[in-house]
C-alpha atoms as a PDB file:
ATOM      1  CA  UNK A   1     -70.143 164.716 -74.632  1.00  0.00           C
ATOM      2  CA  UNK A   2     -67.505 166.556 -72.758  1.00  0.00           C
ATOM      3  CA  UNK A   3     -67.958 169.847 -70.940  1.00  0.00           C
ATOM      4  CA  UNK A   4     -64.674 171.691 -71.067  1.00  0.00           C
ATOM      5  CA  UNK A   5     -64.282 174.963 -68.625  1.00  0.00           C
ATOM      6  CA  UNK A   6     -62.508 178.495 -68.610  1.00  0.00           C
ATOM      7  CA  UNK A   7     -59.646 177.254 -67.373  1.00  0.00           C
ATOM      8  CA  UNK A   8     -59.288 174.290 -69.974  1.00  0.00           C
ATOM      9  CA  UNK A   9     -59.725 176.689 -72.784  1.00  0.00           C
ATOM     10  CA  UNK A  10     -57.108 179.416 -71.434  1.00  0.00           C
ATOM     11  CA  UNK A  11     -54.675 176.703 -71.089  1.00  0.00           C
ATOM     12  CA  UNK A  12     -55.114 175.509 -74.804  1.00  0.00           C
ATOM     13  CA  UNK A  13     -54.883 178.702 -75.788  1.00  0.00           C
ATOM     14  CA  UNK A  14     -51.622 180.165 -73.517  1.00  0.00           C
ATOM     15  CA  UNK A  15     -50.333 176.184 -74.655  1.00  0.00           C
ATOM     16  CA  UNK A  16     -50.953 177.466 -78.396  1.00  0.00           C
ATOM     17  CA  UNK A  17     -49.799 181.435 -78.590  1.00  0.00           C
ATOM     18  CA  UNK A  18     -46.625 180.525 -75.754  1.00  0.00           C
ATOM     19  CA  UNK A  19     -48.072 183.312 -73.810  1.00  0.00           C
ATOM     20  CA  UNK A  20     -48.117 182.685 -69.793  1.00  0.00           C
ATOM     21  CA  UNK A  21     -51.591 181.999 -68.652  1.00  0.00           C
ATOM     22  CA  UNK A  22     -51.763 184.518 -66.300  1.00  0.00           C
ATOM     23  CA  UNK A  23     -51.896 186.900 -69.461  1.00  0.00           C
ATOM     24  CA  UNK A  24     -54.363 184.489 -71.438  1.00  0.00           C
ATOM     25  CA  UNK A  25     -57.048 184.439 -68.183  1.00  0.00           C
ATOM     26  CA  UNK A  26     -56.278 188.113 -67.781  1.00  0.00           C
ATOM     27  CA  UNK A  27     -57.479 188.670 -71.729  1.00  0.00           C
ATOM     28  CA  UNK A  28     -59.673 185.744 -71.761  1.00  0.00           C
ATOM     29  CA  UNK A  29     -61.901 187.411 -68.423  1.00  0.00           C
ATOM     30  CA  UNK A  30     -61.344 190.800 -69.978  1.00  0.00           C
ATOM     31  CA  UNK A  31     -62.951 189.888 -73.123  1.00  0.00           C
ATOM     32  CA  UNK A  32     -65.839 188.055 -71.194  1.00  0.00           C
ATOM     33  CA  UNK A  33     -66.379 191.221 -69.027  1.00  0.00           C
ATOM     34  CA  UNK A  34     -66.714 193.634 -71.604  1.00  0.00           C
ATOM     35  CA  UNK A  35     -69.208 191.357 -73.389  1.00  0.00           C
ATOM     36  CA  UNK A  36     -71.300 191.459 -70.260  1.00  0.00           C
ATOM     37  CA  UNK A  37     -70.942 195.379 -70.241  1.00  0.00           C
ATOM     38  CA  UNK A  38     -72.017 195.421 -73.747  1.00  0.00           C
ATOM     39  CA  UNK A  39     -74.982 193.358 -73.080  1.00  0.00           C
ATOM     40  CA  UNK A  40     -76.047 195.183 -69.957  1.00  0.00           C
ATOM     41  CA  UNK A  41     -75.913 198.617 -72.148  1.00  0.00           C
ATOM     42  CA  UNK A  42     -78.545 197.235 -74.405  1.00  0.00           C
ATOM     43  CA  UNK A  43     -76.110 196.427 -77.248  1.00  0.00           C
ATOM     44  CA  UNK A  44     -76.174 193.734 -79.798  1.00  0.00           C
ATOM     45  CA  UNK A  45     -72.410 191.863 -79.868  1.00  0.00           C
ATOM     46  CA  UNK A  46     -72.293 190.888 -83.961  1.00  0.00           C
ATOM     47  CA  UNK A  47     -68.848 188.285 -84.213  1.00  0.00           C
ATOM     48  CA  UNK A  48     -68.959 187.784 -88.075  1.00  0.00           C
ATOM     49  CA  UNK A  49     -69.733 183.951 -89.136  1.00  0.00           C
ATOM     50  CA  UNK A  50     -69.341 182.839 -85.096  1.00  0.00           C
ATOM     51  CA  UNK A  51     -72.821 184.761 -84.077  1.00  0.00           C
ATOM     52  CA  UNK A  52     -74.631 187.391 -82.607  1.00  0.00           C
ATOM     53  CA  UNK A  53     -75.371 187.916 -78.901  1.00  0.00           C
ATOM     54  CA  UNK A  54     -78.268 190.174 -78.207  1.00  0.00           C
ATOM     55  CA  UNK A  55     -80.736 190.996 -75.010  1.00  0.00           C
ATOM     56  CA  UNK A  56     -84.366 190.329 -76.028  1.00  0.00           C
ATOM     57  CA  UNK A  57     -87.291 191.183 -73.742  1.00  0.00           C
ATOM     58  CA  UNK A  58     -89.782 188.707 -72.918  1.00  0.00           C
ATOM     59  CA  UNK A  59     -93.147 189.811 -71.797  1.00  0.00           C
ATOM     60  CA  UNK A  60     -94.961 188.338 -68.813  1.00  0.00           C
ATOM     61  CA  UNK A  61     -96.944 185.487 -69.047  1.00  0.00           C
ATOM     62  CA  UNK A  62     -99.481 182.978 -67.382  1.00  0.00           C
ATOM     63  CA  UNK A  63     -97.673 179.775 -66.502  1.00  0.00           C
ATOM     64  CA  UNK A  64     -98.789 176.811 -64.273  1.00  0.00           C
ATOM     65  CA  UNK A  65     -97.994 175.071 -61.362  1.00  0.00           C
ATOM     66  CA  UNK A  66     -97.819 171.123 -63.102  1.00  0.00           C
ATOM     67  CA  UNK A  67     -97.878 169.612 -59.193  1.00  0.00           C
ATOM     68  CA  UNK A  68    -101.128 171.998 -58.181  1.00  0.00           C
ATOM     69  CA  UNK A  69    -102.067 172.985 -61.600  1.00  0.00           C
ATOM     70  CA  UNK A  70    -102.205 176.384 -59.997  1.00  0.00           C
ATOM     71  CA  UNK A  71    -102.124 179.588 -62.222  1.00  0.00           C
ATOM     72  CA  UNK A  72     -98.720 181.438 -61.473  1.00  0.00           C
ATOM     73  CA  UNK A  73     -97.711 184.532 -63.326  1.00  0.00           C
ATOM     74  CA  UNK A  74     -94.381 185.027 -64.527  1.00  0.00           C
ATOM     75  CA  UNK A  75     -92.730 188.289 -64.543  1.00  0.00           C
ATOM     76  CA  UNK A  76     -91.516 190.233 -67.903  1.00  0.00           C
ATOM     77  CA  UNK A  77     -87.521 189.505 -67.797  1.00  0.00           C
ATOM     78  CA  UNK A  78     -84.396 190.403 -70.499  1.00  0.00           C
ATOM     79  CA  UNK A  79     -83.238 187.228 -71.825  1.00  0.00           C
ATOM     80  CA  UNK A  80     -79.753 186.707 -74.060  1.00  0.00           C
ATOM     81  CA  UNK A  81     -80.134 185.474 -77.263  1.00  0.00           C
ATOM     82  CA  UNK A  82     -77.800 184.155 -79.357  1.00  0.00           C
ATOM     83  CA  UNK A  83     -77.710 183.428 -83.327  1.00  0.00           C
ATOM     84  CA  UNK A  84     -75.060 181.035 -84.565  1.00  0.00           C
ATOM     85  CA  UNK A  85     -73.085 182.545 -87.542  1.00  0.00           C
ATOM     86  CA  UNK A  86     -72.406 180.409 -90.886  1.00  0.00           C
ATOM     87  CA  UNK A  87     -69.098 179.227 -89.975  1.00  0.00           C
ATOM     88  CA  UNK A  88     -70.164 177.870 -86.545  1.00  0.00           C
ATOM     89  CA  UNK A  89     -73.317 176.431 -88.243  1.00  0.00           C
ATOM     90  CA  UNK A  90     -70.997 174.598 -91.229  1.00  0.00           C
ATOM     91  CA  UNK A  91     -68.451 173.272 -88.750  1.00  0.00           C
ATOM     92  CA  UNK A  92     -70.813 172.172 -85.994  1.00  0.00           C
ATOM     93  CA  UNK A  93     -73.977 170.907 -87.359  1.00  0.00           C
ATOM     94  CA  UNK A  94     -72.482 170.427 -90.936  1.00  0.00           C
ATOM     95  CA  UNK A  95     -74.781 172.427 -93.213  1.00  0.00           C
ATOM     96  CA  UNK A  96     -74.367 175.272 -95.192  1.00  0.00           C
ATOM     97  CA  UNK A  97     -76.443 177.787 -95.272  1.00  0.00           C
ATOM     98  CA  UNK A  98     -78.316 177.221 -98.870  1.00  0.00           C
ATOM     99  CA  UNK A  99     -78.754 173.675 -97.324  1.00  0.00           C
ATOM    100  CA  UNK A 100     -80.410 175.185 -94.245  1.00  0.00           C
ATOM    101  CA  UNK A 101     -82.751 177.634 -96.264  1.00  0.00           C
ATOM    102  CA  UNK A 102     -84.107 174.934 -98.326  1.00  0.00           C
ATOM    103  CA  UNK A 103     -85.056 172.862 -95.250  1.00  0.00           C
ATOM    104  CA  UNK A 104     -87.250 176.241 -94.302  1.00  0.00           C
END
């Protein structure tokens, strides 16, 4: 398994459109940005069969230390969540969603 970077994908895509890639990092970090904003704000980012981004809250817990087996507590935090949409699900792990709901 490869890990490909922002700067991979902004040069497939400048290579694919013909724009420069000074305009395709420009949009590309834009785009990122105002996801980040949105996110920050509270708001849920829905991207139709890709997937939904969304800020959950998790509460605070008991935890332990596994070396001292000491009790620690963790801290309530905001956590991102994301949902994978049907298309992503089809093309990636190869189901359809029927297929999926009669595994539930």
């Amino acid at each position: 398994m490869a890990t490909i970077t922002k700067k991979e994908v902004i040069d497939r895509i400048a290579e694919k459109t013909g724009q420069s890639r000074t305009n395709v990092k420009a949009t590309v970090q834009l785009f990122l940005d105002e996801m980040i904003d949105e996110l920050t704000n509270g708001n849920r980012l829905e991207f139709r069969d890709f997937g939904v981004f969304e800020v959950r809250a998790r509460a605070s817990r008991v935890a332990q230390n596994p070396k001292t087996l000491e009790q620690v507590i963790v801290p309530a935090r905001k956590a991102v969540r994301f949902k994978v949409g049907r298309l992503m699900r089809e093309r990636v792990v190869g189901k359809t969603v029927s297929e999926v709901a009669a595994l539930r």
